[in-house]
C-alpha atoms as a PDB file:
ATOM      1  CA  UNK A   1     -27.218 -38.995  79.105  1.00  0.00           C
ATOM      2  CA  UNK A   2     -25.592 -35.423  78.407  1.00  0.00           C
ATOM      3  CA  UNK A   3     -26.061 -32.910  81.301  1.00  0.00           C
ATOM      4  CA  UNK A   4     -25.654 -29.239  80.761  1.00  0.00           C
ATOM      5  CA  UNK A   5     -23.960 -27.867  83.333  1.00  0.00           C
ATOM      6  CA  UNK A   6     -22.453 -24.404  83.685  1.00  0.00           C
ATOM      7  CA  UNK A   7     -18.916 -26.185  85.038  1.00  0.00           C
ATOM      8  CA  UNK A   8     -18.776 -27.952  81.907  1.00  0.00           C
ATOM      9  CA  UNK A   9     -16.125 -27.813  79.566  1.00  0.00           C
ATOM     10  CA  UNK A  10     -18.904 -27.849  76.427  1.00  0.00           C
ATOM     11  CA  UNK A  11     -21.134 -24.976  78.158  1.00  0.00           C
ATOM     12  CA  UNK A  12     -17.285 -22.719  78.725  1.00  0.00           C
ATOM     13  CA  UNK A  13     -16.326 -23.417  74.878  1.00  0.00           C
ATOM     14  CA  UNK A  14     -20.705 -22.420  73.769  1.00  0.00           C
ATOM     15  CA  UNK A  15     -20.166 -19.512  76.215  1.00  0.00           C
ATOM     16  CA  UNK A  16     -16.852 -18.211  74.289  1.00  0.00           C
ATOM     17  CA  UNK A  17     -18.203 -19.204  70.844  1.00  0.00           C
ATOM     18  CA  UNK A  18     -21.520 -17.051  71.781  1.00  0.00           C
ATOM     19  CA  UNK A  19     -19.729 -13.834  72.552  1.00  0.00           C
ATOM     20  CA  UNK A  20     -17.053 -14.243  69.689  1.00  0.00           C
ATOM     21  CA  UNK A  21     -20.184 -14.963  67.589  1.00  0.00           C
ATOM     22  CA  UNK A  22     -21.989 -11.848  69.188  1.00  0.00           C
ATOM     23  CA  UNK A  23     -18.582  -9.686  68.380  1.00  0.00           C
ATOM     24  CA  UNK A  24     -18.643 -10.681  64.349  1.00  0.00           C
ATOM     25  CA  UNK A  25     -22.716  -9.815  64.539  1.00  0.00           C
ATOM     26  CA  UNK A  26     -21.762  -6.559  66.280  1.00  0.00           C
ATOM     27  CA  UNK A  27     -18.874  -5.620  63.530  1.00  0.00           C
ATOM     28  CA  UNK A  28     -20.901  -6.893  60.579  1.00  0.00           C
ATOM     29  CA  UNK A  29     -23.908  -4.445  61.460  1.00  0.00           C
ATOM     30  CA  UNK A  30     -21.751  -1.742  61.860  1.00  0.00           C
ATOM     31  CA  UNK A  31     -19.865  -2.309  58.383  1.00  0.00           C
ATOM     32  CA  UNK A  32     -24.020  -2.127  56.647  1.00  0.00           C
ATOM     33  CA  UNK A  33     -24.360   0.824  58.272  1.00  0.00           C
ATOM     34  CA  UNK A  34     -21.191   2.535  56.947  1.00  0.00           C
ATOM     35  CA  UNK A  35     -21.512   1.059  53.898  1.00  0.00           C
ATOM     36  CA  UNK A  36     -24.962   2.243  53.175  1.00  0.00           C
ATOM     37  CA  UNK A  37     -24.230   5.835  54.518  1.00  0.00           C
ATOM     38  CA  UNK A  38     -21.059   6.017  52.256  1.00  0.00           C
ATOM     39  CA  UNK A  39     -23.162   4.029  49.005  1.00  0.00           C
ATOM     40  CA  UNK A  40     -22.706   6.788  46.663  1.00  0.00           C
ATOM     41  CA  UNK A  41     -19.248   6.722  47.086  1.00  0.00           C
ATOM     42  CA  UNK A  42     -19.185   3.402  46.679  1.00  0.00           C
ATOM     43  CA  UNK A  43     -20.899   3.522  43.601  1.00  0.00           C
ATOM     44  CA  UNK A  44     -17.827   6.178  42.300  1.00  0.00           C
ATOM     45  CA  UNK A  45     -15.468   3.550  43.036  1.00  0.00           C
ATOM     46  CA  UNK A  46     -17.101   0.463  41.740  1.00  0.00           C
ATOM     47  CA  UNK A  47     -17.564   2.584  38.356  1.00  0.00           C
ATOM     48  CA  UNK A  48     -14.900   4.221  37.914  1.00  0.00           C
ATOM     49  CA  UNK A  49     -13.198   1.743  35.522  1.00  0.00           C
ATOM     50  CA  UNK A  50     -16.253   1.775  33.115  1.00  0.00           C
ATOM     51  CA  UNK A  51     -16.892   6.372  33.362  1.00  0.00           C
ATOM     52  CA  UNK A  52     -12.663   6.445  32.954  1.00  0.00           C
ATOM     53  CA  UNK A  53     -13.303   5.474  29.121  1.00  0.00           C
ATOM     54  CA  UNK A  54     -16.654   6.583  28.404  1.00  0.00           C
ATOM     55  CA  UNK A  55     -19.371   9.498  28.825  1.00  0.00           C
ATOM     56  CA  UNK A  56     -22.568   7.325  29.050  1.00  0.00           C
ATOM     57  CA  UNK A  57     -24.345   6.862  32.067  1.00  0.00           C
ATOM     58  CA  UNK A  58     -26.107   3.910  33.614  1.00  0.00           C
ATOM     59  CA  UNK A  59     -29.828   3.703  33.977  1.00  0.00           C
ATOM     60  CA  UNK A  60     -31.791   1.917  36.783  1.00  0.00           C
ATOM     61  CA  UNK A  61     -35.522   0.823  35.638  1.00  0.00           C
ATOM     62  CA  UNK A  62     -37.490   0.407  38.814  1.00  0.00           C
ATOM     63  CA  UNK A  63     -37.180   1.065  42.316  1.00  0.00           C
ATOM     64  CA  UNK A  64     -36.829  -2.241  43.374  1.00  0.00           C
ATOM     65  CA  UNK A  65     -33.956  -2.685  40.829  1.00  0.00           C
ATOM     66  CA  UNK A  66     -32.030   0.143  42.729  1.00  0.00           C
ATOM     67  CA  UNK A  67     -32.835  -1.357  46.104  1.00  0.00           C
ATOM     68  CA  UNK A  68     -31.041  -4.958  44.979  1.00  0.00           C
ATOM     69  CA  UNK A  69     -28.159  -2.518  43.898  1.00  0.00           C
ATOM     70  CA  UNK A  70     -27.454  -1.355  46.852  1.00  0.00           C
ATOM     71  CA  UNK A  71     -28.159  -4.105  48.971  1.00  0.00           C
ATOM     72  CA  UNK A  72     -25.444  -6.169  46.683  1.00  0.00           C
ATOM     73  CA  UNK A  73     -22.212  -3.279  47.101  1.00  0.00           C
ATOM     74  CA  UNK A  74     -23.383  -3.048  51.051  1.00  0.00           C
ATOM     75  CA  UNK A  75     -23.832  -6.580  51.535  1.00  0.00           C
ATOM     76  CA  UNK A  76     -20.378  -7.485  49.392  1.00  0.00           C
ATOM     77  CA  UNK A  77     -18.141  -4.595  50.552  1.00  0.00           C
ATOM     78  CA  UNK A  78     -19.194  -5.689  54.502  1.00  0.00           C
ATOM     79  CA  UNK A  79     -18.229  -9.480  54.082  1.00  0.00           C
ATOM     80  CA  UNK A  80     -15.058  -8.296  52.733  1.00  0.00           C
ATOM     81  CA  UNK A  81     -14.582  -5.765  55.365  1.00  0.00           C
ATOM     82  CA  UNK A  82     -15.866  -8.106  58.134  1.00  0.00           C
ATOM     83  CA  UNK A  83     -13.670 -11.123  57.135  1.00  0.00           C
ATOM     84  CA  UNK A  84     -10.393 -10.517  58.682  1.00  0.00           C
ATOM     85  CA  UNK A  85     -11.924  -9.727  61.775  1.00  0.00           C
ATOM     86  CA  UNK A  86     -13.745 -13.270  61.411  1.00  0.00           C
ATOM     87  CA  UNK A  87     -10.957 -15.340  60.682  1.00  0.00           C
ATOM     88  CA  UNK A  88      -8.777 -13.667  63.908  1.00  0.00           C
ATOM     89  CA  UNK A  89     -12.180 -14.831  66.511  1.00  0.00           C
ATOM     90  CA  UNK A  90     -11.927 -18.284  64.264  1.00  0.00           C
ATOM     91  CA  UNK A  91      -8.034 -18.330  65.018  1.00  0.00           C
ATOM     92  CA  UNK A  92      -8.526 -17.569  68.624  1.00  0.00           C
ATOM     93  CA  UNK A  93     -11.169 -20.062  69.364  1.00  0.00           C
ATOM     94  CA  UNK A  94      -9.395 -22.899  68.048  1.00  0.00           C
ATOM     95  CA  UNK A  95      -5.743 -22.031  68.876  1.00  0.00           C
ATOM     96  CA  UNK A  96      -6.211 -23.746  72.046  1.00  0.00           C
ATOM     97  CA  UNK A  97      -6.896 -27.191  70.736  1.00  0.00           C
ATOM     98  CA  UNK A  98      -4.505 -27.412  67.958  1.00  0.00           C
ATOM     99  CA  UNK A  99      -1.063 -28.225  67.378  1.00  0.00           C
ATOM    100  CA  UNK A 100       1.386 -25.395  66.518  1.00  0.00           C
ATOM    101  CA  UNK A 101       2.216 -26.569  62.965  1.00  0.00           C
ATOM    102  CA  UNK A 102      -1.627 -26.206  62.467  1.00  0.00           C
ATOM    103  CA  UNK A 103      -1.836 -22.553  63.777  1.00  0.00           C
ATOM    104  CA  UNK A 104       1.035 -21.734  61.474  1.00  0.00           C
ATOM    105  CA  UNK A 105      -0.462 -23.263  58.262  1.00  0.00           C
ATOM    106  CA  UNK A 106      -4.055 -21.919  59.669  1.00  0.00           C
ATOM    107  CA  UNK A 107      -2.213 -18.432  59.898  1.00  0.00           C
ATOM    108  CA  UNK A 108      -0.294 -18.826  56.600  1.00  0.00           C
ATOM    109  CA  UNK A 109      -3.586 -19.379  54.760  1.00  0.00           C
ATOM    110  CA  UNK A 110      -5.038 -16.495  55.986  1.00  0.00           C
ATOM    111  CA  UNK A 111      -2.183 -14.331  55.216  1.00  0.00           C
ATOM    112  CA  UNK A 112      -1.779 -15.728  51.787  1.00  0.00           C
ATOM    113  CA  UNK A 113      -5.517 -15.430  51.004  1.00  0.00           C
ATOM    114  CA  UNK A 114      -5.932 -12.011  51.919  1.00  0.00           C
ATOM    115  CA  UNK A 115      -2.733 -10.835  50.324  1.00  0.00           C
ATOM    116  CA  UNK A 116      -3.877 -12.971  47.252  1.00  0.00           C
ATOM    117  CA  UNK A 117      -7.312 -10.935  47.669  1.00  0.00           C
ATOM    118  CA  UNK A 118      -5.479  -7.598  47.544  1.00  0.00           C
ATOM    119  CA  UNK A 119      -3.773  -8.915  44.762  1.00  0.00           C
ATOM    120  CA  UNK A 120      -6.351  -9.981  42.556  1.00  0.00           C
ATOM    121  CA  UNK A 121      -8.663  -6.776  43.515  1.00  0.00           C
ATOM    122  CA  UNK A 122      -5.518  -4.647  42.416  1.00  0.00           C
ATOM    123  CA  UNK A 123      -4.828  -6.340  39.247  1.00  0.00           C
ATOM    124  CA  UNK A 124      -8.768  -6.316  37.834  1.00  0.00           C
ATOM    125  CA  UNK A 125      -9.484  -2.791  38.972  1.00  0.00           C
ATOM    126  CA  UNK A 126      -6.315  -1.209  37.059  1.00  0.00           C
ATOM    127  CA  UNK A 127      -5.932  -3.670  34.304  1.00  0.00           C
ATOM    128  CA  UNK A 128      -8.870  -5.881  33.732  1.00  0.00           C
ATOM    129  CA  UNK A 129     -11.890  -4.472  33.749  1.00  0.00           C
ATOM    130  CA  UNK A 130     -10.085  -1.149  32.234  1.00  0.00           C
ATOM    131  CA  UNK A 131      -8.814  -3.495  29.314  1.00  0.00           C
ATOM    132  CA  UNK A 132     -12.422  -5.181  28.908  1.00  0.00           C
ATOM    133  CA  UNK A 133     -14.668  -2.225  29.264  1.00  0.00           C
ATOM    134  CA  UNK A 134     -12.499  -0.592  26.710  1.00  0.00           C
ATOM    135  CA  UNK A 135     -12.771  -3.514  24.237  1.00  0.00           C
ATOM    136  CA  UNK A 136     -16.496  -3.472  24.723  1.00  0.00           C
ATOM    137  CA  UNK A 137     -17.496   0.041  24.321  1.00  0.00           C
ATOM    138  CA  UNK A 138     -15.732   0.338  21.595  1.00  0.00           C
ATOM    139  CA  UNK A 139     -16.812  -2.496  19.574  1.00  0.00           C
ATOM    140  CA  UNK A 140     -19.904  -2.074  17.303  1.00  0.00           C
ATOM    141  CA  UNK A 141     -19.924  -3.158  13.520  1.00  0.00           C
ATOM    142  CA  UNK A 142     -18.267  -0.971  11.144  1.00  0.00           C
ATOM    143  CA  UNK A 143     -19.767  -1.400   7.405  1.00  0.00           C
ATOM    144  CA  UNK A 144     -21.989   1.338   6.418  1.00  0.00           C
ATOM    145  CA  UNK A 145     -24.360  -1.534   4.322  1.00  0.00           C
ATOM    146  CA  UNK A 146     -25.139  -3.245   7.550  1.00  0.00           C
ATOM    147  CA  UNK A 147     -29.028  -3.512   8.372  1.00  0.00           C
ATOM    148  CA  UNK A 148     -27.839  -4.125  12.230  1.00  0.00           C
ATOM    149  CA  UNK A 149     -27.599  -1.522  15.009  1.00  0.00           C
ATOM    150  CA  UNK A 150     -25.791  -1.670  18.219  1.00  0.00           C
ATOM    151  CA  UNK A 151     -27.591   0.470  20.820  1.00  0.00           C
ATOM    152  CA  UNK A 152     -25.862  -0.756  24.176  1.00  0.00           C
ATOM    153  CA  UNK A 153     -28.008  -0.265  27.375  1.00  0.00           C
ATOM    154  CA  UNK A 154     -26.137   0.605  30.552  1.00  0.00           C
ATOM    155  CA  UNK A 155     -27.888  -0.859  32.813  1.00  0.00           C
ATOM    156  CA  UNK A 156     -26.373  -0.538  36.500  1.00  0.00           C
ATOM    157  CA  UNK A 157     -27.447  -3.900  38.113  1.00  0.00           C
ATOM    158  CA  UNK A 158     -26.073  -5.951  35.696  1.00  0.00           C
ATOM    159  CA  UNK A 159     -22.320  -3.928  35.280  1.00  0.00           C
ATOM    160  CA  UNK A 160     -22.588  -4.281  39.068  1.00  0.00           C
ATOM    161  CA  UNK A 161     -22.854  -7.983  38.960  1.00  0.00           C
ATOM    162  CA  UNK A 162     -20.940  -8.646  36.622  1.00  0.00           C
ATOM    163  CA  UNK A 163     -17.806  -6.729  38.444  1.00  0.00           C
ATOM    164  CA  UNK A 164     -18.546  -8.770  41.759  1.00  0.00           C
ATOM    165  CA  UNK A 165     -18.377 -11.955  40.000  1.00  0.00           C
ATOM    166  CA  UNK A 166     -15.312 -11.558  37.660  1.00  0.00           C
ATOM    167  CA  UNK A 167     -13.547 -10.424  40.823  1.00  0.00           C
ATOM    168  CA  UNK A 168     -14.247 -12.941  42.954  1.00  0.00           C
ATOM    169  CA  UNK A 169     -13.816 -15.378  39.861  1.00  0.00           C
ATOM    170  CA  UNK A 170     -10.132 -14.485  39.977  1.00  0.00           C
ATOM    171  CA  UNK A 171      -9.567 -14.148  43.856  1.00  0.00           C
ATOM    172  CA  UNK A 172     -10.578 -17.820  44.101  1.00  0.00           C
ATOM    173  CA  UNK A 173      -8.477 -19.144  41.326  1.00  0.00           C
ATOM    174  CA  UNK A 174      -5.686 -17.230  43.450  1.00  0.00           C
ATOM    175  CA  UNK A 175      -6.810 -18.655  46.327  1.00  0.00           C
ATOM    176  CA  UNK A 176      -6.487 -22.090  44.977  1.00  0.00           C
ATOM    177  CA  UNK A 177      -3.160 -21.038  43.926  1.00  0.00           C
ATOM    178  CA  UNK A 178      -2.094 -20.608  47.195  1.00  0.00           C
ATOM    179  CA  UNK A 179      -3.233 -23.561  48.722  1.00  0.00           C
ATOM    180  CA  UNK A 180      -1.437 -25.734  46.354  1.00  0.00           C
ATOM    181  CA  UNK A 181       1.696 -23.673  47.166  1.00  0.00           C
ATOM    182  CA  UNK A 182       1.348 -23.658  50.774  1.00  0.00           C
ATOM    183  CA  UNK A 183       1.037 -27.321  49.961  1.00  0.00           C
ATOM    184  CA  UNK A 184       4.318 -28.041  48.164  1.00  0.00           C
ATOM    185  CA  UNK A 185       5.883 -25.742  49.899  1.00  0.00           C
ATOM    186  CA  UNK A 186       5.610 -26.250  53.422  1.00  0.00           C
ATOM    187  CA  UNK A 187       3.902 -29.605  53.010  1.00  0.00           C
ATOM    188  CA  UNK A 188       6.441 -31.455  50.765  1.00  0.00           C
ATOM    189  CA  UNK A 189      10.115 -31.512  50.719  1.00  0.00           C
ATOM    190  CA  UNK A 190      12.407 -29.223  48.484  1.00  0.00           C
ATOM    191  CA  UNK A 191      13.494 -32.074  46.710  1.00  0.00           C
ATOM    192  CA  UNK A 192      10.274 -33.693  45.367  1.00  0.00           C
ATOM    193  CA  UNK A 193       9.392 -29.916  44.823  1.00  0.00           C
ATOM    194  CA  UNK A 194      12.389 -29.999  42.726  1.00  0.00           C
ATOM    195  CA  UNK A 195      11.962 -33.004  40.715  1.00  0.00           C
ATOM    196  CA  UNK A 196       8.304 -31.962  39.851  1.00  0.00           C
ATOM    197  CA  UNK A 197       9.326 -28.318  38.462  1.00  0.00           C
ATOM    198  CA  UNK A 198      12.507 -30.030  36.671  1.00  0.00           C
ATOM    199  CA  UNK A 199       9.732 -32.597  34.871  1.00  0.00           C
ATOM    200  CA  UNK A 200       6.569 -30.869  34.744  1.00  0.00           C
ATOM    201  CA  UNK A 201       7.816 -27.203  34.322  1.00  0.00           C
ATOM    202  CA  UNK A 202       7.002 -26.770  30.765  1.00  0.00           C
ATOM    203  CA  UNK A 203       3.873 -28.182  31.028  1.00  0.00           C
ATOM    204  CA  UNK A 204       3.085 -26.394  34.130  1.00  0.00           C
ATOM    205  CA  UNK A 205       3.567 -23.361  32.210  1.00  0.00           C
ATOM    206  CA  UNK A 206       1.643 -23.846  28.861  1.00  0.00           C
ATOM    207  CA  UNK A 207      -1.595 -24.685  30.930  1.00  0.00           C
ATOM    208  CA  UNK A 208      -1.188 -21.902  33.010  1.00  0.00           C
ATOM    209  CA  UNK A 209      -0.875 -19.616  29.970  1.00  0.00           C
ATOM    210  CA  UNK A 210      -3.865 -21.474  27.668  1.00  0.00           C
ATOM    211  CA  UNK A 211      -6.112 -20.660  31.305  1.00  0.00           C
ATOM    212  CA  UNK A 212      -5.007 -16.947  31.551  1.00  0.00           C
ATOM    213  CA  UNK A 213      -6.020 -16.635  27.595  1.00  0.00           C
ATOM    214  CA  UNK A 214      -9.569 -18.354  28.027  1.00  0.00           C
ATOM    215  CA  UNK A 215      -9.975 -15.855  30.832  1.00  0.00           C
ATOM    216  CA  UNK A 216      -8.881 -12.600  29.767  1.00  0.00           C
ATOM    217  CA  UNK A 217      -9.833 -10.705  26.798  1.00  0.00           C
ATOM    218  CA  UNK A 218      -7.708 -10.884  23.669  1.00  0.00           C
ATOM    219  CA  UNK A 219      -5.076  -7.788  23.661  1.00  0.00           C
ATOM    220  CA  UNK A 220      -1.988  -8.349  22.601  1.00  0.00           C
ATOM    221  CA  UNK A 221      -0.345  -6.372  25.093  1.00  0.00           C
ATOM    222  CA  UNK A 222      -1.686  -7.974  27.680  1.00  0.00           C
ATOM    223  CA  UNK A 223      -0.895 -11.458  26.242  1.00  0.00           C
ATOM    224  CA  UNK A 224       2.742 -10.626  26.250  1.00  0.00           C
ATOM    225  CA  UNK A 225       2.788  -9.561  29.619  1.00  0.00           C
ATOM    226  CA  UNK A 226       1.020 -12.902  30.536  1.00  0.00           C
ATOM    227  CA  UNK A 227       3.710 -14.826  28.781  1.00  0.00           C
ATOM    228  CA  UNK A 228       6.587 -13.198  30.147  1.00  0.00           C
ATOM    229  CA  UNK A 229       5.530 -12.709  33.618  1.00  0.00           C
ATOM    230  CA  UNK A 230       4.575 -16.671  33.648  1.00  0.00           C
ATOM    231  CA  UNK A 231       7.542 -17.766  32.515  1.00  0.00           C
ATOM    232  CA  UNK A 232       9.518 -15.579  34.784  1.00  0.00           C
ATOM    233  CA  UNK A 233       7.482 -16.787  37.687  1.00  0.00           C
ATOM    234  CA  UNK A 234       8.226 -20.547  37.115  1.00  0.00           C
ATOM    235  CA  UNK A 235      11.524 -19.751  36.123  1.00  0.00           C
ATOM    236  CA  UNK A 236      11.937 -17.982  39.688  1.00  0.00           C
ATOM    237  CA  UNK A 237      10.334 -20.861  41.420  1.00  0.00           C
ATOM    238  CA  UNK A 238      12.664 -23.684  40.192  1.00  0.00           C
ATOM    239  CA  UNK A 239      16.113 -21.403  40.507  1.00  0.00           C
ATOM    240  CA  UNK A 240      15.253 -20.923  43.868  1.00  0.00           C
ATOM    241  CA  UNK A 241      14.247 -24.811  44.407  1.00  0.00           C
ATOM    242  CA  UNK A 242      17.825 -25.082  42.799  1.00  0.00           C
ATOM    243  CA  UNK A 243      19.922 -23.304  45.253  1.00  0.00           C
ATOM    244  CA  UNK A 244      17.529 -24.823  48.202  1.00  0.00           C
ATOM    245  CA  UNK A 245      18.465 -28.225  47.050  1.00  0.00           C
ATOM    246  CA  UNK A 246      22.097 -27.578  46.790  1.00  0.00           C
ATOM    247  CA  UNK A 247      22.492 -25.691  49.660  1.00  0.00           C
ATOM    248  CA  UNK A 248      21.073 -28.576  51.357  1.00  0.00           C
ATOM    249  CA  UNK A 249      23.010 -31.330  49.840  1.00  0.00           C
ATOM    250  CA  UNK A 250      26.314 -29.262  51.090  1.00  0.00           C
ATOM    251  CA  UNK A 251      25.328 -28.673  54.387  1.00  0.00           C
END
């Protein structure tokens, strides 16, 4: 029969996890209330993309419609503020029973997921939502003979969730990214890494390429840069597993 005692081991480790718990409670309060004091200026930033091409202005139909509003951008803007801070009390509470090659791939993660955030948040709010608002205010149908009009409704809710999801849409295909590339690389050795990319480079890159196009919208311009800046990337990957390997098979 388990006893709870305050000599334990179990009741020390509950005792830690309570106040690291407490701490993340604490911050994550704190972050709602900044959040919601600072909302309209959140609201400049999360629209800016969509007012930088267009005069229009969003509407809001009921109270309770601007309530779920706000409650989304606080609520989303303090689990992304509040998440570093989680993951260093997660790192801290189990760095004491793990091995160190399992700190440093916990710690890699981390680093790679939040620069992989920062990444993704940097590339939709200049260049894809910018390229996809544009495409969509500006479409509408162009014969004079048409019996069908286009009247577009703004509606702030909607634009709202629709930004939240495409972004972190794309933060977790990065994040998946990284995983598999923490994976090969410090998981596997540089010479299987090197036979894969020698065999399955082409490949590697066409998919890549066909998943960018199903995702973004279709500019030209932007397909280019896709192209190129895929097949530069894989290109880098395997010249560098090149000189790894035979710098290795020198030494």
């Amino acid at each position: 029969m388990f006893v709870w005692k305050t000599s334990s081991l179990a009741f020390f480790y509950y005792k830690e996890l309570s106040y690291r718990f407490f701490y993340i409670i604490v911050s994550f309060l704190g972050c709602l209330i900044v959040s919601f004091i600072n909302i309209e200026s959140i609201f400049f930033f999360e629209t800016y993309p969509f007012l930088k091409f267009s005069d229009k202005k969003f509407i809001v139909t009921s109270t309770t419609e601007l309530f779920q509003v706000v409650w989304t951008l606080v609520t989303s803007i303090s689990l992304i503020s509040i998440a570093p801070f989680f993951y260093y009390q997660l790192n801290l509470f189990t760095k004491s029973s793990w091995y160190v090659y399992q700190s440093f791939l916990f710690n890699k993660i981390g680093l790679f997921a939040f620069i992989g955030y920062f990444m993704a948040f940097i590339l939709c709010y200049n260049i894809i939502f910018p390229l996809v608002i544009d495409f969509l205010i500006q479409w509408k149908i162009q014969s004079k003979y048409s019996i069908l009009s286009i009247d577009i409704e703004l509606r702030i809710l909607y634009y709202i969730h629709w930004v939240l999801t495409l972004r972190f849409f794309i933060c977790l295909l990065i994040y998946y990214f990284v995983i598999i590339f923490i994976k090969l690389v410090f998981l596997q050795s540089f010479n299987k890494l090197y036979v894969i990319m020698k065999t399955y480079r082409k490949q590697m890159i066409f998919f890549t390429i066909l998943i960018f196009f199903f995702l973004l919208p279709p500019d030209y311009f932007l397909q280019f840069f896709i192209i190129i800046f895929v097949i530069i990337f894989y290109e880098s990957v395997f010249f560098f597993l090149c000189y790894k390997n035979q710098k290795d098979y020198y030494i």
